[in-house]
Every structure is written in C-alpha cells, then in structure tokens.
PDB file of N, CA and C in Angstrom:
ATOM      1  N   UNK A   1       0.009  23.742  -4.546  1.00  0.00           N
ATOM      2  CA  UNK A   1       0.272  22.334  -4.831  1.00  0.00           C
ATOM      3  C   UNK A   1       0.970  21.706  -3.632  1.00  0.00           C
ATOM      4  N   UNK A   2       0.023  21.084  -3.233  1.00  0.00           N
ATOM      5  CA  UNK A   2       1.295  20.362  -2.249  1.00  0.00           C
ATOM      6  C   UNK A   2       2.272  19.131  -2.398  1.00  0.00           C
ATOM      7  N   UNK A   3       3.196  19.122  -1.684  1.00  0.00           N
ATOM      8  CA  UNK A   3       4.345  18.156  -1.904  1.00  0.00           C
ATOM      9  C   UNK A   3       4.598  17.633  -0.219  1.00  0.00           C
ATOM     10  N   UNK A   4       5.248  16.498  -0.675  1.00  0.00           N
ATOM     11  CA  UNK A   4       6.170  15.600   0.900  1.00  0.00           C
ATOM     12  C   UNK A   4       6.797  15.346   0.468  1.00  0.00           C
ATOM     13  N   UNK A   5       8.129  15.221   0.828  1.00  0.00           N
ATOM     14  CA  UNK A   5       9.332  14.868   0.377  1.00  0.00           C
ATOM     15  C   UNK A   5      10.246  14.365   1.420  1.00  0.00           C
ATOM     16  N   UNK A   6      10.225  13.040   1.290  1.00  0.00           N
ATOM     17  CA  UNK A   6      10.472  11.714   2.562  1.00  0.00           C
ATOM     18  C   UNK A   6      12.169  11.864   2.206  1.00  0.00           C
ATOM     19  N   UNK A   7      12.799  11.566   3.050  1.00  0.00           N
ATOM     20  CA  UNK A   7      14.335  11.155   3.153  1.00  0.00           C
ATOM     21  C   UNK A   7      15.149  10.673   4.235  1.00  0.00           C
ATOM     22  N   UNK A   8      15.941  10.021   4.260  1.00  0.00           N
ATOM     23  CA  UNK A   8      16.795   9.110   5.427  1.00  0.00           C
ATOM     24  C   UNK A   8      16.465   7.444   4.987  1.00  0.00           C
ATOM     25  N   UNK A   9      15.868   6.887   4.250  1.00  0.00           N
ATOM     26  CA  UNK A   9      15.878   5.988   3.876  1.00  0.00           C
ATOM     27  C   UNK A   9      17.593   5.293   3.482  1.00  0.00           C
ATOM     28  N   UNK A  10      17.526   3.744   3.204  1.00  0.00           N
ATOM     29  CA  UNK A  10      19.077   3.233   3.401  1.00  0.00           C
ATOM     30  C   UNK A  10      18.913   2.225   3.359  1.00  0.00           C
ATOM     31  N   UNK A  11      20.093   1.285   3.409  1.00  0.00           N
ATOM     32  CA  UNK A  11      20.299   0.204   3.676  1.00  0.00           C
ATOM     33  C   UNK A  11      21.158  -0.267   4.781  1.00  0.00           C
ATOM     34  N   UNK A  12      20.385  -0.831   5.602  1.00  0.00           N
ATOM     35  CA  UNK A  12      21.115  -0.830   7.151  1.00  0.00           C
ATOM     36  C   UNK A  12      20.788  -2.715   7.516  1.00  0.00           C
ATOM     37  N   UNK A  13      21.732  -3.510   8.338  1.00  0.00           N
ATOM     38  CA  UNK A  13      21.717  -4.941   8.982  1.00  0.00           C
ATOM     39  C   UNK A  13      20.525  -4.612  10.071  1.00  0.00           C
ATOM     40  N   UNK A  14      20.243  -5.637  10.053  1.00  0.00           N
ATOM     41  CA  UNK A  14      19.266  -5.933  11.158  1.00  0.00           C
ATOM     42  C   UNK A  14      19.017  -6.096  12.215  1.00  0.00           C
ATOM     43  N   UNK A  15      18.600  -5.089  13.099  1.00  0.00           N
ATOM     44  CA  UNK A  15      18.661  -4.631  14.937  1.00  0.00           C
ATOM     45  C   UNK A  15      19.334  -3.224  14.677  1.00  0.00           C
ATOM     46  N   UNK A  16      19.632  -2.632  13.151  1.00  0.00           N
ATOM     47  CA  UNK A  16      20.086  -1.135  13.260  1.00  0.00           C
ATOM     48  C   UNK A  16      18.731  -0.042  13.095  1.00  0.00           C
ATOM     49  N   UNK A  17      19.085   0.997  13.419  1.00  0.00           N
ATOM     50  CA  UNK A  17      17.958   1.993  13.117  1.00  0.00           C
ATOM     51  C   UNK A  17      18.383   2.740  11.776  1.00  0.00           C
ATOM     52  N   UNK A  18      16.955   4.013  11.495  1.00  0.00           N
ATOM     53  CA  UNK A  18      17.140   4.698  10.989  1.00  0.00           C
ATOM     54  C   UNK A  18      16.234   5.970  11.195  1.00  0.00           C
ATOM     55  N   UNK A  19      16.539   7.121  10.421  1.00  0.00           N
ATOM     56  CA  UNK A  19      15.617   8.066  11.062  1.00  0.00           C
ATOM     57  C   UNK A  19      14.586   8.254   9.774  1.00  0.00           C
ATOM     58  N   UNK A  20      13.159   8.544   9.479  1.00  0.00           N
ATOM     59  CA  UNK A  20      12.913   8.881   8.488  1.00  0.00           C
ATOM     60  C   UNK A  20      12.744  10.407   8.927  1.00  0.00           C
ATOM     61  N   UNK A  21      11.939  11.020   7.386  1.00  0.00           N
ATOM     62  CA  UNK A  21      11.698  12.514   8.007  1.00  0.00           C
ATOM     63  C   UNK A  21      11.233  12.729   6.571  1.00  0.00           C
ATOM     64  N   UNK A  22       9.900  13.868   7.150  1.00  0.00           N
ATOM     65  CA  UNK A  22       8.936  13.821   5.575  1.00  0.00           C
ATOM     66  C   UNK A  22       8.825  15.545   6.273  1.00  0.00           C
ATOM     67  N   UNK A  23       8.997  16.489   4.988  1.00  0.00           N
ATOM     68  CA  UNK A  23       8.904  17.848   4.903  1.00  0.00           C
ATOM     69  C   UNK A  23       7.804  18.090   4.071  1.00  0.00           C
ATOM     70  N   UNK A  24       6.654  18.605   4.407  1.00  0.00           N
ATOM     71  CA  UNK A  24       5.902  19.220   3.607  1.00  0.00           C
ATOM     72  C   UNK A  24       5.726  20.945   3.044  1.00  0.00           C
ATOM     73  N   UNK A  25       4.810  21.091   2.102  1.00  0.00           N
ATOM     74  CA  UNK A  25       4.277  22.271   1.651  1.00  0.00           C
ATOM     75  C   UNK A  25       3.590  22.135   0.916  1.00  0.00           C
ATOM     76  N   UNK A  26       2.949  23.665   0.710  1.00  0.00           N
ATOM     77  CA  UNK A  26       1.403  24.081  -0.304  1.00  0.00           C
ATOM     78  C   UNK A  26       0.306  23.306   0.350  1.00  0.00           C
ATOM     79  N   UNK A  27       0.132  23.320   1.850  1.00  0.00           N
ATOM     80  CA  UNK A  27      -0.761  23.052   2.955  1.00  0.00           C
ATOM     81  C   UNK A  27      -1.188  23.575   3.987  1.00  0.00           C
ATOM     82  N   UNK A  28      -1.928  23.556   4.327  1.00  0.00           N
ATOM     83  CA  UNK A  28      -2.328  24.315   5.858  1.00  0.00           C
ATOM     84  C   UNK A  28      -2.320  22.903   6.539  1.00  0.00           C
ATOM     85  N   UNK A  29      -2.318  22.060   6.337  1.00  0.00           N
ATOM     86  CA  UNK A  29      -2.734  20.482   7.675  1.00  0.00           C
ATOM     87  C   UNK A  29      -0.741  20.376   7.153  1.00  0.00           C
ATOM     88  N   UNK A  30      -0.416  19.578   8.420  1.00  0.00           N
ATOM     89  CA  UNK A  30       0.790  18.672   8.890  1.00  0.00           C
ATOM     90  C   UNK A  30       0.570  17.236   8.206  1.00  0.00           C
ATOM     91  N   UNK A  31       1.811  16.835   7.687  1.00  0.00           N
ATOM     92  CA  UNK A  31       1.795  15.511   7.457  1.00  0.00           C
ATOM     93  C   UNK A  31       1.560  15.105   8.707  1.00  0.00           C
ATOM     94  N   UNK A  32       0.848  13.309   8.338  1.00  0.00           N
ATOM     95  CA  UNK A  32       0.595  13.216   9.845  1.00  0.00           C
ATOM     96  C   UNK A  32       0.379  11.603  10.033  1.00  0.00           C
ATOM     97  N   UNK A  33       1.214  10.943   8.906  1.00  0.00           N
ATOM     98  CA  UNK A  33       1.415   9.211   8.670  1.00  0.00           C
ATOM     99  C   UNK A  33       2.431   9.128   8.227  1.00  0.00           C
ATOM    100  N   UNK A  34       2.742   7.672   8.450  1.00  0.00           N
ATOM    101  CA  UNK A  34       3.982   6.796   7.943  1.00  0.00           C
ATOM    102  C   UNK A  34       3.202   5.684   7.297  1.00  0.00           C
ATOM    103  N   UNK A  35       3.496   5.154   6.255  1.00  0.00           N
ATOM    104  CA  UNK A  35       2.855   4.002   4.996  1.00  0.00           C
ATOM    105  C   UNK A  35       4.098   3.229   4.606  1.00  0.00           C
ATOM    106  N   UNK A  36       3.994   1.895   4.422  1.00  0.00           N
ATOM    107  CA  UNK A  36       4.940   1.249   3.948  1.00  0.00           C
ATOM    108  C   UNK A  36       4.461   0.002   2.681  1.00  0.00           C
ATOM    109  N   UNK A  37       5.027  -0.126   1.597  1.00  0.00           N
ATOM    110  CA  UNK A  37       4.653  -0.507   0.640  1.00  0.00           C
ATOM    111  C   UNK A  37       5.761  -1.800   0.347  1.00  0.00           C
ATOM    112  N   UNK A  38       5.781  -3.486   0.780  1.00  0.00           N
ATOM    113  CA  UNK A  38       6.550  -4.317   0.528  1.00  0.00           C
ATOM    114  C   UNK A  38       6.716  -4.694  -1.107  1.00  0.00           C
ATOM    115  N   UNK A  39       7.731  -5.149  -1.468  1.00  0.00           N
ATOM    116  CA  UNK A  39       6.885  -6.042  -3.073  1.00  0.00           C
ATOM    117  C   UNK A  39       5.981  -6.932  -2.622  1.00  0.00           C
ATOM    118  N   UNK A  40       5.047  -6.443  -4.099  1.00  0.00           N
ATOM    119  CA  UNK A  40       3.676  -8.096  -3.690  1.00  0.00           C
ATOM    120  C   UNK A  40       3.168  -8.068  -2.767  1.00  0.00           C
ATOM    121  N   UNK A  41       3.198  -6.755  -2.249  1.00  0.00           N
ATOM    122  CA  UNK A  41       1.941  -6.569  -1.326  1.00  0.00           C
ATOM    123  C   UNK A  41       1.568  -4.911  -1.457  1.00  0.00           C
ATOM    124  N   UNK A  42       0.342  -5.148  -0.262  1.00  0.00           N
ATOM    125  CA  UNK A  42      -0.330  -4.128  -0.715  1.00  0.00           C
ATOM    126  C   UNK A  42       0.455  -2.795   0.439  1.00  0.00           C
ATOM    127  N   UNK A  43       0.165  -1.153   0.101  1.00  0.00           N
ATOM    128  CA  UNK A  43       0.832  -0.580   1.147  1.00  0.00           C
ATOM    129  C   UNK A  43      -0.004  -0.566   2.821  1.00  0.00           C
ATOM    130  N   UNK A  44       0.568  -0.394   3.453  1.00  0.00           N
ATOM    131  CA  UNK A  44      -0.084  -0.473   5.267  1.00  0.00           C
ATOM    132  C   UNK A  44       0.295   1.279   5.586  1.00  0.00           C
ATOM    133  N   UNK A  45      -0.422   0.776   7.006  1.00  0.00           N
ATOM    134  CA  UNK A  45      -0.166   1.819   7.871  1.00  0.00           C
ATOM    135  C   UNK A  45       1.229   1.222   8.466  1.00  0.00           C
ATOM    136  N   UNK A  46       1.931   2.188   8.999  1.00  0.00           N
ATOM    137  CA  UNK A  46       2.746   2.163   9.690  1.00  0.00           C
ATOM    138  C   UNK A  46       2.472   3.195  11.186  1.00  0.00           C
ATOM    139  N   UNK A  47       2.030   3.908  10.932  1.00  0.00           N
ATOM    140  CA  UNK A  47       2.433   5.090  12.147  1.00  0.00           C
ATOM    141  C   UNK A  47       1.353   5.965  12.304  1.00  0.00           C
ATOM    142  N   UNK A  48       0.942   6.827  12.657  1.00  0.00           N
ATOM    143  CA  UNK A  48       0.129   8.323  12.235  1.00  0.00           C
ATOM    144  C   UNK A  48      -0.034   8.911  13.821  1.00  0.00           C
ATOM    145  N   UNK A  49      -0.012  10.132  13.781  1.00  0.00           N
ATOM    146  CA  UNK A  49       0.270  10.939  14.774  1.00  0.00           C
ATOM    147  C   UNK A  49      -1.298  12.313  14.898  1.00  0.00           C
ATOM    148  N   UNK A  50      -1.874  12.112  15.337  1.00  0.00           N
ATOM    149  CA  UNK A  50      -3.147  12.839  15.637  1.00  0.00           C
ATOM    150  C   UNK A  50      -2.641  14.454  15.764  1.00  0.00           C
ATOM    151  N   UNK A  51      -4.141  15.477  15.481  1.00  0.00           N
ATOM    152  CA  UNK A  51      -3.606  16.653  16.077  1.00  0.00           C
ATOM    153  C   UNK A  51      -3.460  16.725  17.492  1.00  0.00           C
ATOM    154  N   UNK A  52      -4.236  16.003  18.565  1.00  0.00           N
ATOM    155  CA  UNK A  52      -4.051  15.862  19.760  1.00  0.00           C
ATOM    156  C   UNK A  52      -2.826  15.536  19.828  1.00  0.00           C
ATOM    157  N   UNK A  53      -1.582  14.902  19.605  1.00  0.00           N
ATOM    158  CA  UNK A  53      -0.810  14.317  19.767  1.00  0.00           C
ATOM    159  C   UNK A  53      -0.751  12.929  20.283  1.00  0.00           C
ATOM    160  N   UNK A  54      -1.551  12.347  20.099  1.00  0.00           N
ATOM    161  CA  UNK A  54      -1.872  10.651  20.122  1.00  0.00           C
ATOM    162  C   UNK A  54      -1.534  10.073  18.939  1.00  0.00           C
ATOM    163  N   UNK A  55      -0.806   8.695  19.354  1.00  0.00           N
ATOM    164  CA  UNK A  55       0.085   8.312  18.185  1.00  0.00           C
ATOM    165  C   UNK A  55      -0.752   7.094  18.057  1.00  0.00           C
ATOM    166  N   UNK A  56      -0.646   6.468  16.810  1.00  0.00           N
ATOM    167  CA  UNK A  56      -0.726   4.879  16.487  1.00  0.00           C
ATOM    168  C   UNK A  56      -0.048   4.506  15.650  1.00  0.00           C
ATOM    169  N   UNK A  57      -0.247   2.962  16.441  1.00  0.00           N
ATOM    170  CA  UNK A  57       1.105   2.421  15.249  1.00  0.00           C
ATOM    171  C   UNK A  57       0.567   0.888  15.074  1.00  0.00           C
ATOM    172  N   UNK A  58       1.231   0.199  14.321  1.00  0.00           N
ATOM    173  CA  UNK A  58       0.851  -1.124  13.602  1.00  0.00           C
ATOM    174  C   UNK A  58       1.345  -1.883  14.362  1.00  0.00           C
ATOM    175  N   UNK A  59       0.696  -3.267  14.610  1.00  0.00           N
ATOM    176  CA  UNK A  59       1.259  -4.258  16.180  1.00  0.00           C
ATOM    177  C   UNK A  59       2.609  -4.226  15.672  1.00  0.00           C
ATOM    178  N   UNK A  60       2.981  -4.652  14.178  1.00  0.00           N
ATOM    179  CA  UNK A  60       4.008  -5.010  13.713  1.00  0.00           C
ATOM    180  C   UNK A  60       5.314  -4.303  14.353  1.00  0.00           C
ATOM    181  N   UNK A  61       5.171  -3.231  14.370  1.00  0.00           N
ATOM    182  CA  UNK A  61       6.202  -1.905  14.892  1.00  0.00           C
ATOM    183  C   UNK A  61       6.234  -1.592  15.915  1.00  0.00           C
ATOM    184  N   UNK A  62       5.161  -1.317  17.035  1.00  0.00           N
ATOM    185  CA  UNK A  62       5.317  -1.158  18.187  1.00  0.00           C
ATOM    186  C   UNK A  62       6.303  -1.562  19.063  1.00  0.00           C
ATOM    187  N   UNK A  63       6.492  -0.643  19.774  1.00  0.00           N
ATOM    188  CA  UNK A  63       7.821  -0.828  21.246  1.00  0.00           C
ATOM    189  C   UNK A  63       9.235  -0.569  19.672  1.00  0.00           C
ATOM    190  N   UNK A  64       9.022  -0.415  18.796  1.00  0.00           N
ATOM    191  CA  UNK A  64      10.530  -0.407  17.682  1.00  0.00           C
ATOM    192  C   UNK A  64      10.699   1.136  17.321  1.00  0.00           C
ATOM    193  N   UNK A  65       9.245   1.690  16.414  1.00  0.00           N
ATOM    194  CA  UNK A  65       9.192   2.499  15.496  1.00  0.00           C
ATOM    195  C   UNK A  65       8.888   3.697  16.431  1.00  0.00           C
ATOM    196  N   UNK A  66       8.893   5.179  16.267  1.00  0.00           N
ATOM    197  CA  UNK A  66       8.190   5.845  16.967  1.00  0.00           C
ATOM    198  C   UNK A  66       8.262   7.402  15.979  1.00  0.00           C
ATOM    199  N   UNK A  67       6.979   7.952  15.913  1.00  0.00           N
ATOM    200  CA  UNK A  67       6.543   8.897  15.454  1.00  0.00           C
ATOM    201  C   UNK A  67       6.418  10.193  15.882  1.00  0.00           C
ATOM    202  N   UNK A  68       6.434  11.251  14.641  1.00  0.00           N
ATOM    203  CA  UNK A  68       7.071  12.077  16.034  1.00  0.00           C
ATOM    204  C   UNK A  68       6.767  13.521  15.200  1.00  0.00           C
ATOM    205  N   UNK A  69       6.130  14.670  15.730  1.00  0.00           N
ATOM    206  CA  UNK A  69       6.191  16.215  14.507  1.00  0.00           C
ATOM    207  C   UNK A  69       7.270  17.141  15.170  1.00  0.00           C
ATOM    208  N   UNK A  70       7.975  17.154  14.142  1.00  0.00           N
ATOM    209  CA  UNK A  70       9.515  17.771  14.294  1.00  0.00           C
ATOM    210  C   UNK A  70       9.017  19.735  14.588  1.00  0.00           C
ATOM    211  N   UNK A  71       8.048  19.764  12.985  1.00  0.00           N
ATOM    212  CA  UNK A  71       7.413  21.307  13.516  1.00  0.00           C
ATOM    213  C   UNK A  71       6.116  20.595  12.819  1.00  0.00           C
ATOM    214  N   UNK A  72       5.765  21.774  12.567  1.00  0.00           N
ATOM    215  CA  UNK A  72       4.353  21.945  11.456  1.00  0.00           C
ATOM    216  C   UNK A  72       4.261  21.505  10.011  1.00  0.00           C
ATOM    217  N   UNK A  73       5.556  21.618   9.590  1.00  0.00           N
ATOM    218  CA  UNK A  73       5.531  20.898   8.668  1.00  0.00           C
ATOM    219  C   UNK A  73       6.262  19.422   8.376  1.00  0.00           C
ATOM    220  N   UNK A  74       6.797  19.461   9.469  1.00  0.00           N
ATOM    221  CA  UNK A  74       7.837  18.146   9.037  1.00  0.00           C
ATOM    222  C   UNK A  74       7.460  16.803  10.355  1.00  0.00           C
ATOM    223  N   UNK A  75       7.333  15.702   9.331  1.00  0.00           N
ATOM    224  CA  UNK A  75       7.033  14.913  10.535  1.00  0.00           C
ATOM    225  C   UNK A  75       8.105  13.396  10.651  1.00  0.00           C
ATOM    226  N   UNK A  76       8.930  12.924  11.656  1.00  0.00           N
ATOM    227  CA  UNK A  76       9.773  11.812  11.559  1.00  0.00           C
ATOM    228  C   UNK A  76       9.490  10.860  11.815  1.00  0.00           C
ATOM    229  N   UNK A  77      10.072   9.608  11.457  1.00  0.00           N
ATOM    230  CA  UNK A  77      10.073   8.272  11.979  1.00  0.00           C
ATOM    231  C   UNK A  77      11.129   7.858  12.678  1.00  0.00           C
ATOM    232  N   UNK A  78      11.259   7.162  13.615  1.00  0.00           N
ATOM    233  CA  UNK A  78      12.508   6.734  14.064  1.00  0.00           C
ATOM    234  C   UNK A  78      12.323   5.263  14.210  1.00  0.00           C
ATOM    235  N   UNK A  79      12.855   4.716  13.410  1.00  0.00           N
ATOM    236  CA  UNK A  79      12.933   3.275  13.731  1.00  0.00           C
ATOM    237  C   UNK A  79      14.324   2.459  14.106  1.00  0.00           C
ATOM    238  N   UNK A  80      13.729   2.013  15.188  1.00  0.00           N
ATOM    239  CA  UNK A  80      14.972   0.712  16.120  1.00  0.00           C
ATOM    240  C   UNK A  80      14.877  -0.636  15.567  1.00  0.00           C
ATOM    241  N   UNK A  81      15.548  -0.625  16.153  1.00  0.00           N
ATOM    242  CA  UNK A  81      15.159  -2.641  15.946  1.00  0.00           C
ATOM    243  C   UNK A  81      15.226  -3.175  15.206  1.00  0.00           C
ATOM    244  N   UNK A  82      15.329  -3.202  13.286  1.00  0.00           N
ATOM    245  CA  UNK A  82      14.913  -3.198  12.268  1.00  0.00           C
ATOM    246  C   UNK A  82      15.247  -4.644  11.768  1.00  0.00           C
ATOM    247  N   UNK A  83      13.973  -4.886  11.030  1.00  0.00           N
ATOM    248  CA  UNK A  83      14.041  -6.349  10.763  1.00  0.00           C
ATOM    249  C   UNK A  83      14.159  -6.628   9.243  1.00  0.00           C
ATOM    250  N   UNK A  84      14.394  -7.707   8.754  1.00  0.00           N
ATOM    251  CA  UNK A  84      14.244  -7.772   7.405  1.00  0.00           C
ATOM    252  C   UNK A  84      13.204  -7.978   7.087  1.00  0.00           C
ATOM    253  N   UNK A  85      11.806  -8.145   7.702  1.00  0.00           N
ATOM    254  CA  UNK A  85      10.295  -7.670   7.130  1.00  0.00           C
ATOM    255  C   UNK A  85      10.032  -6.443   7.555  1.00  0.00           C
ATOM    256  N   UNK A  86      11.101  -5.053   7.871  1.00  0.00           N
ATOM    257  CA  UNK A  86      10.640  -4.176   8.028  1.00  0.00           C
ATOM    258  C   UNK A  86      10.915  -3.412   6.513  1.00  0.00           C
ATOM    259  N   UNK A  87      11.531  -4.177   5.075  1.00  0.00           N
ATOM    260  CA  UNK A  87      11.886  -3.949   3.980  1.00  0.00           C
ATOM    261  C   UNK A  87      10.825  -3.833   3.519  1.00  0.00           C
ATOM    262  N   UNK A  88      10.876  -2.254   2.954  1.00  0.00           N
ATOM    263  CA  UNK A  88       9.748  -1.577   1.751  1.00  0.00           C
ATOM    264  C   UNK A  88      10.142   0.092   1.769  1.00  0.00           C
ATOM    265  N   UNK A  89       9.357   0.208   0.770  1.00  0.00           N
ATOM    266  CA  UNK A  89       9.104   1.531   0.513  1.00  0.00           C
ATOM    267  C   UNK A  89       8.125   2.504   1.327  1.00  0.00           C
ATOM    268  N   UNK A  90       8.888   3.428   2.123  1.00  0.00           N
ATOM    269  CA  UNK A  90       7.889   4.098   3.249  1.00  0.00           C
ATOM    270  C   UNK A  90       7.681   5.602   2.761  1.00  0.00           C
ATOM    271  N   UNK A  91       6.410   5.645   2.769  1.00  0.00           N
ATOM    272  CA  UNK A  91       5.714   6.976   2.002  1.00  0.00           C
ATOM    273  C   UNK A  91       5.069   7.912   3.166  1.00  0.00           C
ATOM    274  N   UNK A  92       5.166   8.858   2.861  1.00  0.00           N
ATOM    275  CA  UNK A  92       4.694  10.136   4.280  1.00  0.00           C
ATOM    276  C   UNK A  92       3.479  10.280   3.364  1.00  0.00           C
ATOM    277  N   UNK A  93       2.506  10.377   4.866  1.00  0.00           N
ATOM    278  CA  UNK A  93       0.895  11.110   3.940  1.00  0.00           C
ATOM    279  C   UNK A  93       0.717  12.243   4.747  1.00  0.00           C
ATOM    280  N   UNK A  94      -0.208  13.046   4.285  1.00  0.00           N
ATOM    281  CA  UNK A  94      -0.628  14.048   4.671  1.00  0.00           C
ATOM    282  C   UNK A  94      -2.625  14.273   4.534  1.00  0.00           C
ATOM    283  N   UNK A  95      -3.521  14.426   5.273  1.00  0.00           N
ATOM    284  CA  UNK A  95      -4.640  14.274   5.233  1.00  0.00           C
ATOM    285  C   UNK A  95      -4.933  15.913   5.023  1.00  0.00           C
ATOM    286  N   UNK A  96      -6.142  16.237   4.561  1.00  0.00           N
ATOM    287  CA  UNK A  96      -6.755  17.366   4.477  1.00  0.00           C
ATOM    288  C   UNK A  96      -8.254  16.779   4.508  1.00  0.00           C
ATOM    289  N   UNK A  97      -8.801  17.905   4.326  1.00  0.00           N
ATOM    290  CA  UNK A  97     -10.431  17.564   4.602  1.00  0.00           C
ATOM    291  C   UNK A  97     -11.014  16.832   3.026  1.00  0.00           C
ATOM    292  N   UNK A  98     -10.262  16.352   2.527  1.00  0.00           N
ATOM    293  CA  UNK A  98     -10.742  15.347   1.600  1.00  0.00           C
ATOM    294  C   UNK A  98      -9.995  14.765   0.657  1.00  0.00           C
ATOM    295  N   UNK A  99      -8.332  14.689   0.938  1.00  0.00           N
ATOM    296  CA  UNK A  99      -7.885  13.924   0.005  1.00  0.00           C
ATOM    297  C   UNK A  99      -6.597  13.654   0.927  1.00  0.00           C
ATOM    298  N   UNK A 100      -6.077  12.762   0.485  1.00  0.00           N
ATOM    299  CA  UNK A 100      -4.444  11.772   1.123  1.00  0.00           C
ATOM    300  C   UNK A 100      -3.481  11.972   0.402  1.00  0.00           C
ATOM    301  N   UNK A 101      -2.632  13.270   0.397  1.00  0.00           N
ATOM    302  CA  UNK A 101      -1.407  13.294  -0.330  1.00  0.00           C
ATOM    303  C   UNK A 101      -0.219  12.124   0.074  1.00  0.00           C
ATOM    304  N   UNK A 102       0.966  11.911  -0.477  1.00  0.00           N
ATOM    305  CA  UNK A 102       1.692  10.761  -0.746  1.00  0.00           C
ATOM    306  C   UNK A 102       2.745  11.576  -1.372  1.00  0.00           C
ATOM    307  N   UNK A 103       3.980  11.702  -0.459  1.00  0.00           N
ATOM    308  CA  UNK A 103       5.365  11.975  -1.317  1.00  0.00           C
ATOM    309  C   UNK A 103       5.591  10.896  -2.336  1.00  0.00           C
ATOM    310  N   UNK A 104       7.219  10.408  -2.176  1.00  0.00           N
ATOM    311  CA  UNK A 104       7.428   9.670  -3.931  1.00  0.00           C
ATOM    312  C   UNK A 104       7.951   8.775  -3.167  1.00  0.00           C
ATOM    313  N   UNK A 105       8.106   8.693  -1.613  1.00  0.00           N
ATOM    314  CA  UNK A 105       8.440   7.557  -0.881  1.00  0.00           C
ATOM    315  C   UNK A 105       9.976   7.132  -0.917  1.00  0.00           C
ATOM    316  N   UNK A 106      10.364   6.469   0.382  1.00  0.00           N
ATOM    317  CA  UNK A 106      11.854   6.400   0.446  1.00  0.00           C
ATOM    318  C   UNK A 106      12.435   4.919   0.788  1.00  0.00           C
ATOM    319  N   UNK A 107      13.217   4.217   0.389  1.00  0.00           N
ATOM    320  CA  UNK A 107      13.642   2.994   0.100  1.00  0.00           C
ATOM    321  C   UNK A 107      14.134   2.240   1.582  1.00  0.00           C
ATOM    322  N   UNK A 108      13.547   1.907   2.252  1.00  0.00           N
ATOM    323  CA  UNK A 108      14.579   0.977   3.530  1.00  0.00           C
ATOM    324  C   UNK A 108      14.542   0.024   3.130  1.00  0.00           C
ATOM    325  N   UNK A 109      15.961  -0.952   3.363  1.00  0.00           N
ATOM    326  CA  UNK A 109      16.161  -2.134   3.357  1.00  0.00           C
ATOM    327  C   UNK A 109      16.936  -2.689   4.358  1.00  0.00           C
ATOM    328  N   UNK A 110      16.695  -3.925   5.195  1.00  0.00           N
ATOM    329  CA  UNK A 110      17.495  -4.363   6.483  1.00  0.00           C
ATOM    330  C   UNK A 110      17.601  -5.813   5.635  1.00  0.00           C
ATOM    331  N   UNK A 111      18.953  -5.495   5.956  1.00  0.00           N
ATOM    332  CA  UNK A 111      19.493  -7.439   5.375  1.00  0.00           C
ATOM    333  C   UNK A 111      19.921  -7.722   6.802  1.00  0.00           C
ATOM    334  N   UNK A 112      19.663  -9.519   6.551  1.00  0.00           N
ATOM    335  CA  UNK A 112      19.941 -10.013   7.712  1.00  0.00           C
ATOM    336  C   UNK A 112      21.031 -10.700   7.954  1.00  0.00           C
TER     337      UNK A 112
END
C-alpha cells in the first residue's frame, strides 16, 4: 500500500519561507510532485522533479519555490518568498506506471 506523508506546512507572514517534505512507502517509484489546492479552486501543479533530475515548476513559483529529492524516498519543497496567493493545501504525488498517489496534504498559509 502506498502512502506520502507531507509535513512542514504553517502559518508564516509574507516574504517568509518554509520547507515542505513528503516521505514515501509501499513503492518502488519516488515521489516526484508538489500540487497545491486553493479554496474554490481547482488543485495545480506546483513543482515535479523528473528521474533525470530536471525540474519544473509553475510560472507562478519560479525564481521562489525549489524542488528537490532528499533520497529515494523523500522529496522537498523549499519555498521563499511567500505570498498570500501562495495559500492552500499542498499535496505530494507520486507517479507509477498507472496511477497518481496523493498524501492527505499539508496546510500553508502566508498572511499579509
């Protein structure tokens, strides 16, 4: 069975960082995205990190956020800069050869 289990989420002012960090198991593939889910909207990409090690990221985040595989199983976010539309719920995925696992996702909020 596999699991992700996201944490470092918070409530931090705006221009502070934070670190995320998603641990997986019951997988052979690496988590290997960042997802963010606002209210009243739908969830996005945020991040995702290739097996090559080629990263992408959402215009929104760029030059702020940066992605990153800690080992094999664990993969981080580091976000700078943080805005109060960077507020939502950020979920770690994990891909396999045919389905998109999804931890239970972790709470950031930047007040301004």
């Amino acid at each position: 069975q596999v699991q992700l289990v996201e944490s470092g989420g918070g409530l931090v002012q705006s221009g502070g960082s934070l670190r995320l960090s998603c641990a997986a198991s019951g997988s052979n593939f690496s988590p290997n995205g960042w997802y963010r889910q606002a209210p009243g909207k739908q969830r996005e990409l945020v991040a995702i990190i290739l097996t090559s090690g080629r990263t992408i990221y959402a215009d929104s985040v760029k030059g702020r956020f940066t992605i990153s595989r800690v080992n094999a199983n664990t993969v981080a976010l580091q976000m700078n800069s943080l805005k109060p539309d960077d507020t939502a719920v950020y979920y770690c995925g994990l891909d396999d050869e045919s389905h998109r696992y999804w931890g239970q996702g972790t709470q950031v909020t930047v007040s301004s």
